[in-house]
C-alpha atoms as a PDB file:
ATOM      1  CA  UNK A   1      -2.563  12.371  12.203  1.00  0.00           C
ATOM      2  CA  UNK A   2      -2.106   8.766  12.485  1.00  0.00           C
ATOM      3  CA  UNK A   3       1.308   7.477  13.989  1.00  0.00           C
ATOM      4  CA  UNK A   4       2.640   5.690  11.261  1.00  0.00           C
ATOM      5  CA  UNK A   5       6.517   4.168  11.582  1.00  0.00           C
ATOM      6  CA  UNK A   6       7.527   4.435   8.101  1.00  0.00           C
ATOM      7  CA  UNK A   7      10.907   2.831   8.648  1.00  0.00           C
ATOM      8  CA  UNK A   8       9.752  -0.302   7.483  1.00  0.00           C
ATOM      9  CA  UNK A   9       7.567   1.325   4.379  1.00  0.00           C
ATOM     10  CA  UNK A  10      11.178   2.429   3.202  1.00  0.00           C
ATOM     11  CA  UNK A  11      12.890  -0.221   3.415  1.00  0.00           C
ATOM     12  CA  UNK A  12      10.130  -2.540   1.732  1.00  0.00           C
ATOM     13  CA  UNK A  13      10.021   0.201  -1.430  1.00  0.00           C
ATOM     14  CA  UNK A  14      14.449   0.107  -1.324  1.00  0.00           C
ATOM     15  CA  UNK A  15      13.688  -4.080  -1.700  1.00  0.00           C
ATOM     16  CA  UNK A  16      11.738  -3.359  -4.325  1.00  0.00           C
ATOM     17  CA  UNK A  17      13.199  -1.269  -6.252  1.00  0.00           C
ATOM     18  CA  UNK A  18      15.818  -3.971  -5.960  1.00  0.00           C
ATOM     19  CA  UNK A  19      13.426  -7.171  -7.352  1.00  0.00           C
ATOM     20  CA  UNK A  20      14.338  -8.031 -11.278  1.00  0.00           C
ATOM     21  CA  UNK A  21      12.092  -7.128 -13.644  1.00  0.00           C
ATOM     22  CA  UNK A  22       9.266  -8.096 -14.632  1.00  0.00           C
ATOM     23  CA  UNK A  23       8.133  -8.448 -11.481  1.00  0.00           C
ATOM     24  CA  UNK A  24       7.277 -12.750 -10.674  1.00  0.00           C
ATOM     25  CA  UNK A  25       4.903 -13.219  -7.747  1.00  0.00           C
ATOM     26  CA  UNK A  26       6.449 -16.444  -6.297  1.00  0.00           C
ATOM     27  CA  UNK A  27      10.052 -14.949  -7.139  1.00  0.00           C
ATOM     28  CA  UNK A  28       9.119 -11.400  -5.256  1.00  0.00           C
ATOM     29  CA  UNK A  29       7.209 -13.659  -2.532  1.00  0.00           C
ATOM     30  CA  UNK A  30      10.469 -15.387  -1.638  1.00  0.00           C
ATOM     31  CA  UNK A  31      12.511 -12.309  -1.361  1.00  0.00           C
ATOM     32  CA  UNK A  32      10.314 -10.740   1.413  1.00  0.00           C
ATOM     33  CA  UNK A  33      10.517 -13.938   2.988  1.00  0.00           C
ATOM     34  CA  UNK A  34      14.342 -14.061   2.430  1.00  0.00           C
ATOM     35  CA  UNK A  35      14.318 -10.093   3.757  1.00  0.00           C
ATOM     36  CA  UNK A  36      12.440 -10.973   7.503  1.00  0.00           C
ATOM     37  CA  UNK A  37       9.100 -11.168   6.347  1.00  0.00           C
ATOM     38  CA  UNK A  38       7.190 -13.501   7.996  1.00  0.00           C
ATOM     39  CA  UNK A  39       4.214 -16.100   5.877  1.00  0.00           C
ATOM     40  CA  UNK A  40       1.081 -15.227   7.739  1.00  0.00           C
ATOM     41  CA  UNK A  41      -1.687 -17.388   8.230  1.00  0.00           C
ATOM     42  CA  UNK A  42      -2.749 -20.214   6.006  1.00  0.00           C
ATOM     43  CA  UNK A  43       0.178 -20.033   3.200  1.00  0.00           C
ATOM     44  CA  UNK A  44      -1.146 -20.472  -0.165  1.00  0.00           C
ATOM     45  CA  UNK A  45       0.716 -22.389  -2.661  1.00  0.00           C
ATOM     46  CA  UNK A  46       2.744 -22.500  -4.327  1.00  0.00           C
ATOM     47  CA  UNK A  47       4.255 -18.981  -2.602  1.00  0.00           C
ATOM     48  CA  UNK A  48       2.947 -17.062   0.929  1.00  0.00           C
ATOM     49  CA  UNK A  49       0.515 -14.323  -0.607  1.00  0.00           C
ATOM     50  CA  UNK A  50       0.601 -12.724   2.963  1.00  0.00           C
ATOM     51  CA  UNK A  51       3.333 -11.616   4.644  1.00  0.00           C
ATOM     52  CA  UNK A  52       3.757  -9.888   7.920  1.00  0.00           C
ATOM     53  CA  UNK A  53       6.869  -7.777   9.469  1.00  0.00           C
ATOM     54  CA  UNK A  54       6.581  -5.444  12.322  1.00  0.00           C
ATOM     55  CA  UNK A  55       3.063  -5.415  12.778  1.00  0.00           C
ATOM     56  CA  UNK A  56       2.532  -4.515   8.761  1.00  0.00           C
ATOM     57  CA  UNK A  57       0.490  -6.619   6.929  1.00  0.00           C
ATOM     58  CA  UNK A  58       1.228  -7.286   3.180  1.00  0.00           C
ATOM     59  CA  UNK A  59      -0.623  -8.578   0.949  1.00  0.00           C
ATOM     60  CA  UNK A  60       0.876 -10.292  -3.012  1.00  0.00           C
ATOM     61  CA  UNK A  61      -1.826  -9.877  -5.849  1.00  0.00           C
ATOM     62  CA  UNK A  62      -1.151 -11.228  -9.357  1.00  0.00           C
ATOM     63  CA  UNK A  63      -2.951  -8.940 -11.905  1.00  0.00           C
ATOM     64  CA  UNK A  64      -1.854 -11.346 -15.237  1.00  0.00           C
ATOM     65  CA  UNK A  65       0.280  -8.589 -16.091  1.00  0.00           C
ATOM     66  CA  UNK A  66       1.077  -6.430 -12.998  1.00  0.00           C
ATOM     67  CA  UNK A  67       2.196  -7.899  -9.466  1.00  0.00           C
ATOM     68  CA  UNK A  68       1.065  -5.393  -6.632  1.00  0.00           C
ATOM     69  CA  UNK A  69       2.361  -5.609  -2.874  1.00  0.00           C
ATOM     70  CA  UNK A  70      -0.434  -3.947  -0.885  1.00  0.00           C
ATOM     71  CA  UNK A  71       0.178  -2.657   2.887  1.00  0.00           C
ATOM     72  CA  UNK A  72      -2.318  -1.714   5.406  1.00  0.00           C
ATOM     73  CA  UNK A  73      -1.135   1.236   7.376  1.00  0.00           C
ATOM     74  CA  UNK A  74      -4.058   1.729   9.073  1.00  0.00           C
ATOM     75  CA  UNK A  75      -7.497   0.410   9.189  1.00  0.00           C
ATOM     76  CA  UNK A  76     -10.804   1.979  11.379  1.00  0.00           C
ATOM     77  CA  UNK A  77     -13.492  -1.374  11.236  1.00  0.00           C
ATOM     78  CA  UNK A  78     -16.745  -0.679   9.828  1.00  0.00           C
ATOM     79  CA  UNK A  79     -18.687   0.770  12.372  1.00  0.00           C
ATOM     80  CA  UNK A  80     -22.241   2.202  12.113  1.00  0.00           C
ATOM     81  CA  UNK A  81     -22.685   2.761  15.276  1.00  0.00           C
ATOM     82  CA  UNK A  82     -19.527   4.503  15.776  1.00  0.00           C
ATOM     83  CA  UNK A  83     -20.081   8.608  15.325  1.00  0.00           C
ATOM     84  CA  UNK A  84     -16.600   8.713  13.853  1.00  0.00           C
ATOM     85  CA  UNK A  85     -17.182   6.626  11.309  1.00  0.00           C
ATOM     86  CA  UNK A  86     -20.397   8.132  10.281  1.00  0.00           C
ATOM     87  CA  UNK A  87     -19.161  11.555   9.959  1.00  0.00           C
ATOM     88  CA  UNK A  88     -16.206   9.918   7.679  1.00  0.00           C
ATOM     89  CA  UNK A  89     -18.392   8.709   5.199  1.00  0.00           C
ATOM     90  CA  UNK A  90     -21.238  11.216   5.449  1.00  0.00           C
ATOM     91  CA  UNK A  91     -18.123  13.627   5.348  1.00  0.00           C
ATOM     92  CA  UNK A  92     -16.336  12.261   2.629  1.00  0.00           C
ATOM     93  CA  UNK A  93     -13.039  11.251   5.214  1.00  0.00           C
ATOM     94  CA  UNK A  94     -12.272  15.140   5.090  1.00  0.00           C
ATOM     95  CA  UNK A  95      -9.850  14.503   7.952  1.00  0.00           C
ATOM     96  CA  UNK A  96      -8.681  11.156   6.992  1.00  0.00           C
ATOM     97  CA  UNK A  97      -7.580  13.079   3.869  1.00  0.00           C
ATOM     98  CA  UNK A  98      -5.874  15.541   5.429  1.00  0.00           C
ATOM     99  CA  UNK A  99      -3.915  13.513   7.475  1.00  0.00           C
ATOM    100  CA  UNK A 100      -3.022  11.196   4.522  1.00  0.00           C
ATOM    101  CA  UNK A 101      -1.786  14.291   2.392  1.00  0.00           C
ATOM    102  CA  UNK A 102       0.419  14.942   6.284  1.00  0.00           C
ATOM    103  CA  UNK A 103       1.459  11.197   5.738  1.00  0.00           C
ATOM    104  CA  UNK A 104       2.265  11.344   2.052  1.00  0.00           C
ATOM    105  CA  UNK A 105       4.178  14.432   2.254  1.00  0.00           C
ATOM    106  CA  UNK A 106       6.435  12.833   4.885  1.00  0.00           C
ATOM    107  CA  UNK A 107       7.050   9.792   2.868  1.00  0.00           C
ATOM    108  CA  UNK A 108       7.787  11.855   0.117  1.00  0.00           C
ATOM    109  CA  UNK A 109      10.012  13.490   1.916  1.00  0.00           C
ATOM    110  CA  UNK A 110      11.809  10.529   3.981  1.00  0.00           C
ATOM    111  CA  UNK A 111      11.718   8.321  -0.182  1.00  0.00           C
ATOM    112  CA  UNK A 112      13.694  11.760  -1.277  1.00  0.00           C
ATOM    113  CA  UNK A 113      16.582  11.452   0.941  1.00  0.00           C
ATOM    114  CA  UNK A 114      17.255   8.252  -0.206  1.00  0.00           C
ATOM    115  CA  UNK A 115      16.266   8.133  -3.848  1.00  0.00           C
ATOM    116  CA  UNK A 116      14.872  10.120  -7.131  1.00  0.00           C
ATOM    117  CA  UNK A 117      11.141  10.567  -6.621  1.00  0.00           C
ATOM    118  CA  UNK A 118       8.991  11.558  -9.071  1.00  0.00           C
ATOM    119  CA  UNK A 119       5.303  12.721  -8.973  1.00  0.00           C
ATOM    120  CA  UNK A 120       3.001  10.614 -11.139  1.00  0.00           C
ATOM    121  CA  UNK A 121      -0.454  10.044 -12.143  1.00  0.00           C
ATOM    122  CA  UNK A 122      -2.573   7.400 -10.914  1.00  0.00           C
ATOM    123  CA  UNK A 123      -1.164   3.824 -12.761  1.00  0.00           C
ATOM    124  CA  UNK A 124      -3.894   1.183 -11.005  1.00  0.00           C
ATOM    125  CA  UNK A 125      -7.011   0.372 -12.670  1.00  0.00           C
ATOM    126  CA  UNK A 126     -10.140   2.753 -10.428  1.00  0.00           C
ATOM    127  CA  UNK A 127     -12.498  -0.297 -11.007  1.00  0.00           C
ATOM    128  CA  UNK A 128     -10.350  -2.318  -8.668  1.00  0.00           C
ATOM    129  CA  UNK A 129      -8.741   0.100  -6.313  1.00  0.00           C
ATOM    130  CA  UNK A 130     -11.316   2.104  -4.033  1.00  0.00           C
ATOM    131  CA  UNK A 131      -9.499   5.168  -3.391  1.00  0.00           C
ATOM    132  CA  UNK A 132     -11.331   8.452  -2.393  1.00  0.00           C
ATOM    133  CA  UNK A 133      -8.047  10.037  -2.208  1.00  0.00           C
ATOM    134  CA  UNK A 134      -4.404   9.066  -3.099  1.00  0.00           C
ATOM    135  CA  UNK A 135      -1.111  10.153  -4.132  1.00  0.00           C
ATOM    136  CA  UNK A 136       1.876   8.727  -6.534  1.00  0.00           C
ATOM    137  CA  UNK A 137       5.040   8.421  -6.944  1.00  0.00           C
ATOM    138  CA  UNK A 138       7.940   6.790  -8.977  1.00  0.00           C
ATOM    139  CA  UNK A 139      11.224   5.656  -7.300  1.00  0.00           C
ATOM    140  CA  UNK A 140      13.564   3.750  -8.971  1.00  0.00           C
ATOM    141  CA  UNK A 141      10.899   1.942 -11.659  1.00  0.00           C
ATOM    142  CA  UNK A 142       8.495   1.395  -8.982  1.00  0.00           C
ATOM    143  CA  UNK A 143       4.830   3.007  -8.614  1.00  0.00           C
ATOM    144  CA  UNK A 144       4.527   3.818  -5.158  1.00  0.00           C
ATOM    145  CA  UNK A 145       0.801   4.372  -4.191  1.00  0.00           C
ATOM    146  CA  UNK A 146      -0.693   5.836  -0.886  1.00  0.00           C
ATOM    147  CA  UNK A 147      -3.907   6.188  -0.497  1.00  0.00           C
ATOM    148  CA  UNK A 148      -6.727   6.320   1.648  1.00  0.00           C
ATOM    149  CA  UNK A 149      -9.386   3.532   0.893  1.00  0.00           C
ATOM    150  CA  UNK A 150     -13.346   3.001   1.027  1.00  0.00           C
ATOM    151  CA  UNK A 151     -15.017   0.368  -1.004  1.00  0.00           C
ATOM    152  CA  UNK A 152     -18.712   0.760   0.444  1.00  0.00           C
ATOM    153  CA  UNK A 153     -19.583   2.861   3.139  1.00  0.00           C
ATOM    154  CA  UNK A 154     -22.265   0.188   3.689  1.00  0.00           C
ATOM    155  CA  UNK A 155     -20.002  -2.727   4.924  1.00  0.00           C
ATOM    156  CA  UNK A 156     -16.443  -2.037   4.753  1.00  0.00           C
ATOM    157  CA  UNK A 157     -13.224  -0.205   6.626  1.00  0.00           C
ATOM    158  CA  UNK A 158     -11.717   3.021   5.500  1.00  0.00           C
ATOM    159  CA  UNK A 159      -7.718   1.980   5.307  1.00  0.00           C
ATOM    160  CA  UNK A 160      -4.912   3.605   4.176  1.00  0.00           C
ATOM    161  CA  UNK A 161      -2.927   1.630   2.049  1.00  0.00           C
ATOM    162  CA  UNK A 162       0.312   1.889   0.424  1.00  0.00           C
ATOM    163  CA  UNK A 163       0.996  -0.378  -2.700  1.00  0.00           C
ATOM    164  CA  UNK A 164       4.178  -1.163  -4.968  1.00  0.00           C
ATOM    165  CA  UNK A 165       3.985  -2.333  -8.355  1.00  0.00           C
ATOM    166  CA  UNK A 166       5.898  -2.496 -11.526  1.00  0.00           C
ATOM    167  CA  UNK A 167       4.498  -3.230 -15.349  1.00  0.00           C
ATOM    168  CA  UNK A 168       5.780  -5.929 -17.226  1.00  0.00           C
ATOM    169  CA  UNK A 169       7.317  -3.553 -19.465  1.00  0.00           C
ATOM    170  CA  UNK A 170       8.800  -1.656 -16.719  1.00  0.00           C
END
């Protein structure tokens, strides 16, 4: 199972839980900045869309309606030459998933003892999001997503992600 601090991962979904709503980009941008996250890279304007703390990288996406935080918890490179990476796609990531369900049930577990978490069903749009396998929750108004990632087996890394949004209406 992949060794994943989640200290950080809970206290990034406690400061969001914590943003007004509707969510802003620029506004929710300056609060992680405010909050020890670092602009990484070339900063877009007019706000840093990526954001680094602790070795996390997070990403801001503006969706028109619906302002995601993505975070790479782990990434393995796109590799054909790798035999690991082969099985995972000619496998379907059947231990990738496994060890993401391991990783989601401890993050349920660790969001639990510190708020009201509820199951719920997938809220971002499949034609953007490449998940072959993920798991959701609600905590405090905020969809929290983790989920293990794989755009094209052809030319891209399997990641597990973890993303935070919040409607408009929410």
């Amino acid at each position: 199972m992949p060794d994943i601090d989640l200290d950080h991962v809970l206290q990034l979904i406690e400061l969001a839980a914590r943003f007004d709503s509707p969510w802003d980009a620029e506004r929710v941008s300056r609060e992680l900045v405010l909050s020890g996250w670092d602009p990484a890279g070339s900063v877009s304007l007019p706000y840093p869309k990526r954001l680094t703390r602790s070795g996390l990288g997070l990403g801001i996406e503006d969706y028109d309606d619906l302002v995601v935080l993505s975070v790479t918890l782990q990434e393995w490179p796109f590799d054909r030459d790798s035999p690991d990476y082969v099985s995972d796609v000619t496998g379907e990531c059947e231990e990738k998933i496994r060890d993401c369900r391991e990783l989601a049930g401890r993050l349920a577990s660790l969001m639990g003892e510190k708020f009201p978490v509820e199951p719920e069903d997938q809220v971002l749009d499949g034609d953007y999001f490449a998940f072959v396998w993920d798991d959701c929750w609600r905590v405090s108004g905020v969809h929290v997503i983790l989920g293990l990632e794989h755009l094209d087996p052809d030319d891209t890394p399997i990641r597990i992600s973890l993303y935070l949004c919040r409607e408009s209406g929410a």
